[in-house]
Protein backbone atom coordinates (compact mmCIF):
# COMPACT_ATOMS: atom_id res chain seq x y z
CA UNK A 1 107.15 67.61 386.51
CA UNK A 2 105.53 63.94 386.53
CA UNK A 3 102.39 63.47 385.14
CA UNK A 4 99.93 61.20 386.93
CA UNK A 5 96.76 59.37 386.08
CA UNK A 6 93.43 61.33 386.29
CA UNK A 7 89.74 59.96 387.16
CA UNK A 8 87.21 61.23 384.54
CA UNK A 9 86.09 63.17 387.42
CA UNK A 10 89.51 64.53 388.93
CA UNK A 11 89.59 65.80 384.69
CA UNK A 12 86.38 67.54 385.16
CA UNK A 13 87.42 69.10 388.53
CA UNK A 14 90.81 70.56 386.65
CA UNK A 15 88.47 71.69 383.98
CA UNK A 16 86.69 73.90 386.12
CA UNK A 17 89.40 75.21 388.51
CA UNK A 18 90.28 76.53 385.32
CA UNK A 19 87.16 78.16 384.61
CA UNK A 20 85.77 75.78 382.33
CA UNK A 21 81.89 76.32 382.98
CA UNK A 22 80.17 72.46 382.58
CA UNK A 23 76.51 72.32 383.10
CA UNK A 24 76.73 68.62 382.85
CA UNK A 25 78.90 66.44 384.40
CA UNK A 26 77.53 63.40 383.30
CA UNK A 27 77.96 64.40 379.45
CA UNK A 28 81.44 65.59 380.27
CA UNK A 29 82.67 62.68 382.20
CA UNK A 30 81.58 60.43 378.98
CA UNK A 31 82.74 62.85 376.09
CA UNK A 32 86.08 62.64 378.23
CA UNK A 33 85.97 58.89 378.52
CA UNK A 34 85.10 58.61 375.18
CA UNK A 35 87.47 61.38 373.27
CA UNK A 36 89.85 61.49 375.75
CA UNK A 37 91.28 64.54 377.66
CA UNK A 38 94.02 65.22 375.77
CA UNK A 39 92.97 65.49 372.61
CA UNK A 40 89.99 67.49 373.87
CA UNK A 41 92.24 70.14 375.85
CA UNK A 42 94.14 70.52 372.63
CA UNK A 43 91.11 72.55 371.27
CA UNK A 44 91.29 75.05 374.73
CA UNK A 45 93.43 77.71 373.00
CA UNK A 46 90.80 80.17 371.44
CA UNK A 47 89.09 80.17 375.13
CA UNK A 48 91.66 81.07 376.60
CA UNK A 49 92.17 84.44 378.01
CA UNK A 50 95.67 84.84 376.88
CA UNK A 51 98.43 82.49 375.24
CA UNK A 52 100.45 82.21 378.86
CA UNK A 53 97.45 82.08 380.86
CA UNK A 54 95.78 78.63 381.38
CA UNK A 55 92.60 79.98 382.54
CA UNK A 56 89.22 80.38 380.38
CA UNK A 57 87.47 83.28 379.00
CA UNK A 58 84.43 83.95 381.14
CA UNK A 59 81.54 82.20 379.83
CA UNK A 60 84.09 79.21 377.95
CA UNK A 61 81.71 76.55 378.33
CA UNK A 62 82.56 72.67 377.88
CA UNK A 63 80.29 72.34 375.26
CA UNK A 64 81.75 74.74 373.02
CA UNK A 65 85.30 72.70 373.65
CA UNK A 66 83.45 69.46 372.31
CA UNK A 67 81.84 71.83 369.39
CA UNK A 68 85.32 73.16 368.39
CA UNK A 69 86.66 69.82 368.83
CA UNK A 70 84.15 68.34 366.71
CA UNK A 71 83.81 70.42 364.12
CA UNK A 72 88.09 70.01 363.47
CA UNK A 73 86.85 66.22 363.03
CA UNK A 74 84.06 67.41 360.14
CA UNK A 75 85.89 69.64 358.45
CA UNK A 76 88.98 66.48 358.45
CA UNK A 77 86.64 64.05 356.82
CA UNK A 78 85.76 66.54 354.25
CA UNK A 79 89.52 67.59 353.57
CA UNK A 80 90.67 63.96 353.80
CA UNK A 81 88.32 62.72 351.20
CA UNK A 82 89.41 65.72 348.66
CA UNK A 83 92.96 64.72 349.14
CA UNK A 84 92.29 61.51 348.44
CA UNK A 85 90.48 62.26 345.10
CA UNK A 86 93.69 64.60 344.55
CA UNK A 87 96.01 61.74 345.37
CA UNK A 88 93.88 58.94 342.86
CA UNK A 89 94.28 61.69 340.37
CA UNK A 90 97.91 62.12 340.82
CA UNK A 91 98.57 58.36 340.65
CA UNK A 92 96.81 58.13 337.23
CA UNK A 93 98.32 60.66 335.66
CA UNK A 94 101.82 60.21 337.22
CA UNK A 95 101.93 56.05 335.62
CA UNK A 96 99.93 57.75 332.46
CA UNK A 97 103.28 59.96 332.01
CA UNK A 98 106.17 57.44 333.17
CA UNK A 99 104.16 54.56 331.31
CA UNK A 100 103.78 56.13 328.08
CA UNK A 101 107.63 57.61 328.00
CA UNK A 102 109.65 54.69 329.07
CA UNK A 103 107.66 51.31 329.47
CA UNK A 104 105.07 49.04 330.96
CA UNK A 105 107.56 46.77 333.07
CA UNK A 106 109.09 47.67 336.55
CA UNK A 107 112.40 47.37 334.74
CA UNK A 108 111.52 49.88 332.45
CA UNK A 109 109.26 52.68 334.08
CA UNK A 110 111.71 52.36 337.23
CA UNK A 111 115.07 52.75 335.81
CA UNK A 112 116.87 55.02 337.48
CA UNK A 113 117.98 57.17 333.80
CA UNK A 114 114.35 57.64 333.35
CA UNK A 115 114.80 60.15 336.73
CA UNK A 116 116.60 63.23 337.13
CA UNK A 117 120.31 62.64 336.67
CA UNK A 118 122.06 65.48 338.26
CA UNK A 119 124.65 64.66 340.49
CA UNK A 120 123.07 66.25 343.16
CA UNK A 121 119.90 64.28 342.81
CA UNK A 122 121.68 60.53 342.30
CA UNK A 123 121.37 59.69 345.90
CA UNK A 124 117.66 60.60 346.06
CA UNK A 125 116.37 58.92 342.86
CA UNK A 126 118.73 55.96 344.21
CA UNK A 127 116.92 56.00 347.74
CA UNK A 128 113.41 56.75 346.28
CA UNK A 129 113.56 53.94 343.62
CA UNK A 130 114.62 51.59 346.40
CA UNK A 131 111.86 52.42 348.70
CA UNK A 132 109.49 52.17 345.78
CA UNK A 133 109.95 48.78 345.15
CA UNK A 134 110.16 47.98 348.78
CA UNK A 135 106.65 48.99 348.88
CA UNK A 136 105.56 46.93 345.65
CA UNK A 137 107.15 43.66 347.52
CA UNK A 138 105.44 44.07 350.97
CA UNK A 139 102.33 45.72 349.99
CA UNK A 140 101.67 43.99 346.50
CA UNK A 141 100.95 40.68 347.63
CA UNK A 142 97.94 41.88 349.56
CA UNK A 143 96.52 43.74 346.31
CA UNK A 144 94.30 41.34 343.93
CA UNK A 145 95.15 43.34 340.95
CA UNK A 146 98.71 43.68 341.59
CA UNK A 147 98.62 39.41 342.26
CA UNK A 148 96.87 39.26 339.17
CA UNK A 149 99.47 40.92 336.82
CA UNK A 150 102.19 38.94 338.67
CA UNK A 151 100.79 35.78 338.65
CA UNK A 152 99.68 35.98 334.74
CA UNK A 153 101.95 38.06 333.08
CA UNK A 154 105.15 37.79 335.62
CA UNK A 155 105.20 41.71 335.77
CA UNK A 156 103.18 44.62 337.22
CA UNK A 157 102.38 47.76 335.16
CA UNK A 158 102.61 50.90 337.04
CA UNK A 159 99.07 52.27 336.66
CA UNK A 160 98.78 49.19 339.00
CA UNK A 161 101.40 49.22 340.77
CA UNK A 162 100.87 53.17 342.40
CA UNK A 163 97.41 51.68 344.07
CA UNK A 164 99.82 49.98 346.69
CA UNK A 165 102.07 53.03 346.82
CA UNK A 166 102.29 55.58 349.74
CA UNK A 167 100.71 59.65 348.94
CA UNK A 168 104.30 60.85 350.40
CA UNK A 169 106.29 58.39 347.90
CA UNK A 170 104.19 59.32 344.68
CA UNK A 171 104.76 63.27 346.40
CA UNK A 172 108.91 62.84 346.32
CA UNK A 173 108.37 60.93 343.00
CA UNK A 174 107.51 63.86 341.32
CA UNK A 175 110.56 65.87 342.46
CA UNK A 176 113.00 63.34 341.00
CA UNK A 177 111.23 63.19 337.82
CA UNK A 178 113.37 64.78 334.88
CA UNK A 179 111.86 68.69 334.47
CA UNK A 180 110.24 67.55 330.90
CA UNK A 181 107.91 65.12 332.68
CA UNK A 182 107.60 67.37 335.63
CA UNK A 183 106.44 69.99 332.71
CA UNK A 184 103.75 67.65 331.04
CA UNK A 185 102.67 66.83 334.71
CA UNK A 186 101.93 70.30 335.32
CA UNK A 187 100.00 71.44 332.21
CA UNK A 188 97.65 68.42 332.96
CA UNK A 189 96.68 70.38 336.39
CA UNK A 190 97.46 73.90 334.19
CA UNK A 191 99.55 74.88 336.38
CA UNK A 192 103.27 74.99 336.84
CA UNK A 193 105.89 72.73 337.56
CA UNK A 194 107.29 74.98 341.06
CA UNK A 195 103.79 75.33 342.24
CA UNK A 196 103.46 71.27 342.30
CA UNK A 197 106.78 70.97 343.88
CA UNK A 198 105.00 72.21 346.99
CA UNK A 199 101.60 71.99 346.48
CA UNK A 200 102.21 67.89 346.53
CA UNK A 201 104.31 67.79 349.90
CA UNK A 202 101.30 70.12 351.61
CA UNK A 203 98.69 67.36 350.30
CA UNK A 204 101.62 64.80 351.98
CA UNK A 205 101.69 66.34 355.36
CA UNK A 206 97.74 67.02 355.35
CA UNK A 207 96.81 63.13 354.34
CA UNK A 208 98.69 61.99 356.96
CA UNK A 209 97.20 64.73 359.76
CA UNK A 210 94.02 63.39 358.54
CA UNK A 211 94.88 59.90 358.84
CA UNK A 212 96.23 60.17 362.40
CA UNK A 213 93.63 62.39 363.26
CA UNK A 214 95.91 65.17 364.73
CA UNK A 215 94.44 68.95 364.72
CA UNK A 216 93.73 70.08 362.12
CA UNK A 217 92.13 73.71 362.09
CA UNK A 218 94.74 75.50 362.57
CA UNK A 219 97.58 73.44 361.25
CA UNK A 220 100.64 75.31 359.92
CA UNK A 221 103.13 73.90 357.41
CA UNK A 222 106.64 74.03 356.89
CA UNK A 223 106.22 74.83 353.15
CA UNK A 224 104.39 77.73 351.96
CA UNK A 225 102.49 78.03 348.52
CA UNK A 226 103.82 80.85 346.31
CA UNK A 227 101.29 84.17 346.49
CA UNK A 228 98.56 83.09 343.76
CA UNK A 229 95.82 85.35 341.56
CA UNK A 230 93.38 84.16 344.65
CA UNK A 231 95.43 85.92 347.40
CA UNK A 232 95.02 89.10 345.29
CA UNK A 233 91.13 88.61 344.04
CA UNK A 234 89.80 87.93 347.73
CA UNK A 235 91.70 91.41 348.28
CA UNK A 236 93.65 88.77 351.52
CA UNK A 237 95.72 91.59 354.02
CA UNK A 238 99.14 91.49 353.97
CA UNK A 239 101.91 92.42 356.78
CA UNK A 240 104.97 93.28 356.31
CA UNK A 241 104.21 92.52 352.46
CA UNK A 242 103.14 89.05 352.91
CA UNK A 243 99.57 87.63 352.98
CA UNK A 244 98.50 86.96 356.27
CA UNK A 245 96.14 84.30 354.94
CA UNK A 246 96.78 80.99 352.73
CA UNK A 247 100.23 80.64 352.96
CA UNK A 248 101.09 77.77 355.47
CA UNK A 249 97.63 77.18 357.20
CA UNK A 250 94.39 75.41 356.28
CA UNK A 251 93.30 78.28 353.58
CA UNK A 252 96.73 77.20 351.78
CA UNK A 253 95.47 73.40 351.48
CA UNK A 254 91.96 75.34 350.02
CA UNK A 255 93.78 77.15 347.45
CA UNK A 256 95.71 74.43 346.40
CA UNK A 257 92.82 72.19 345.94
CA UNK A 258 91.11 74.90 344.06
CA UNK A 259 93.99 74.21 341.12
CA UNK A 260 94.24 70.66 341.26
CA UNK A 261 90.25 69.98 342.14
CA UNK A 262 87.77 70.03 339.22
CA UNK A 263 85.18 72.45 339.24
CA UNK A 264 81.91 70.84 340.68
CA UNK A 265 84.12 69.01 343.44
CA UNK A 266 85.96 72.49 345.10
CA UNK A 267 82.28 73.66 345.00
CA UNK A 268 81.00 70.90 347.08
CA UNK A 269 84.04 71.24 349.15
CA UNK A 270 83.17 75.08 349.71
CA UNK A 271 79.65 74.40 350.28
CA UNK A 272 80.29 71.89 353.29
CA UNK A 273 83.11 73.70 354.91
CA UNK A 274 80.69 76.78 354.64
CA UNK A 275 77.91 74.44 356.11
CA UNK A 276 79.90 73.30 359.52
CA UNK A 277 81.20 76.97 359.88
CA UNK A 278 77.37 77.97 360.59
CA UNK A 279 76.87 74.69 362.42
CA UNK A 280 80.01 75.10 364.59
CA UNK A 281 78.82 79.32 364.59
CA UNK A 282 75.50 78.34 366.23
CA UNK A 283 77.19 76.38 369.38
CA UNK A 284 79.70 79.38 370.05
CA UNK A 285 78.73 81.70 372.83
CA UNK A 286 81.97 83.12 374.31
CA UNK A 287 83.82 83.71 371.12
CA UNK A 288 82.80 84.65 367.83
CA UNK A 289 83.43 82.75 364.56
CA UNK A 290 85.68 85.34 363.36
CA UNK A 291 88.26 84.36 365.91
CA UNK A 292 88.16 80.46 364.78
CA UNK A 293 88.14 81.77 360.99
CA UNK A 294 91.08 83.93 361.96
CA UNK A 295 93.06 81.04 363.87
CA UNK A 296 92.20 78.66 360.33
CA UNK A 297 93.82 81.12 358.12
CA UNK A 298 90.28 82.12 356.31
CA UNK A 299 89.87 85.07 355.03
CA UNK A 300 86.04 86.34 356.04
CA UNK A 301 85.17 85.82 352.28
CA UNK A 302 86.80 82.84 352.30
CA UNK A 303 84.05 81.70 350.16
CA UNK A 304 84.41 83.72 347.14
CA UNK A 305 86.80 81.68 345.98
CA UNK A 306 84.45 79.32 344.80
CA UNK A 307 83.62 81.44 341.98
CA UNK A 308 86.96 82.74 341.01
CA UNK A 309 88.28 80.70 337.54
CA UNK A 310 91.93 80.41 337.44
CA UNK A 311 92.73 83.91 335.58
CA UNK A 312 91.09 85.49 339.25
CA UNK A 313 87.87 86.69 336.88
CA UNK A 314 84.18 84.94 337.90
């Protein structure tokens, strides 16, 4: 089947043959100008009256399509700017680690015996190294700190050098790293060293949703998180013996930020996911919030963990 160009208006008309109810066409026709209709029929899934059925829930309104859709859009700015925190952290304490251990000059923090050495692994601290520096040639020269070093002291430390380097290639870094660094790493975040081997590629493949502003709601990952104190304190449900909630979906990325976060900023996190909830809550008529919370992965006391420590006590 070809797909043709559609007026703002021939949009509107499919909209309601579909059941869609729109009140006003004129703040349709520019939302759909504006956001395009795409990315706003993307968010038409929980109105729905069935997964094969393309026709809306009685009621559906167009407004509560624009809520949904802006309220995924909220809720990415404030997981975007956490990650980011996470991923500033990471970067300091990665080039505190390799800096401290083996050297302050790209020949010394990136030689490849500083990495893993398994056989298995050659290729892939080979490849990673490479792209590394790849990065520090075409990026560096637009960084005045990294120009700085260069041009003064003919090299560029790496607590410098990681502020021109990709989330994903400071992610893989750490899976190359030999398992006594990967160790230290870990006990910085007090955690352990198999829980940041996926916790970091989740981060990864969040940033960049953010960044491209795909949907985000009810994203799913590849990788799951291991089942954590958390899953058992918020009392989560399980099927078939595995948690239905904060595995692969958006409550994972919470509980993951709740061990690598400090305190006071997973509590502001909390607090303003908890804040569009009721916003997004109030502009719902034909579904109820439990169905979006549902379709996010949250738990309904998905706030609780707020006040969990990391032993699951409060």
């Amino acid at each position: 089947m070809i797909k043709t160009f559609k007026t703002v208006d021939e949009q509107v008309e499919i909209l309601k043959s579909k059941g869609l109810e729109i009140d006003d066409i004129n703040y349709a026709k520019e939302l759909l100008l504006r956001e395009n209709y795409f990315f706003l029929s993307g968010y038409r899934y929980l109105f729905l009256k069935s997964p094969k059925d393309r026709m809306f829930i009685p009621g559906a309104t167009f407004k509560e399509l624009y809520a949904l859709f802006n309220f995924d859009r909220q809720i990415r700015n404030i997981f975007f700017k956490n990650i980011l925190i996470v991923e500033n952290n990471a970067k300091s304490i990665f080039s505190y680690q390799l800096s401290k251990k083996y050297g302050i000059k790209e020949k010394d923090y990136l030689n490849p015996d500083n990495f893993d050495r398994n056989k298995e692994k050659s290729k892939q601290v080979n490849d990673l190294l490479k792209k590394i520096k790849r990065q520090i040639r075409i990026n560096g020269g637009q960084h005045s700190a990294t120009m700085h070093y260069m041009n003064n002291y003919g090299y560029v430390p790496f607590w410098v050098v990681v502020k021109v380097l990709s989330f994903g290639l400071i992610s893989e870094l750490y899976t190359i790293m030999k398992w006594e660094d990967q160790k230290e790493i870990a006990q910085v975040y007090n955690t352990n060293v198999e829980s940041l081997l996926t916790y970091f590629p989740i981060l990864a493949n969040f940033r960049n949703l953010c960044a491209h502003e795909d949907i985000m709601y009810d994203h799913k990952t590849q990788l799951s998180i291991e089942d954590t104190i958390y899953h058992q304190r918020l009392n989560i449900p399980k099927e078939d013996n595995e948690y239905i909630y904060g595995k692969n979906d958006l409550y994972a990325l919470v509980i993951v930020l709740k061990e690598l976060l400090r305190e006071e900023d997973f509590t502001l996190l909390i607090n303003e996911l908890s804040f569009e909830l009721d916003v997004l809550e109030g502009k719902l008529r034909s579904i109820k919030i439990e169905k979006v919370l549902d379709r996010m992965g949250f738990p309904l006391n998905y706030k609780e963990i707020a006040r969990l420590d990391e032993y699951g006590g409060e």
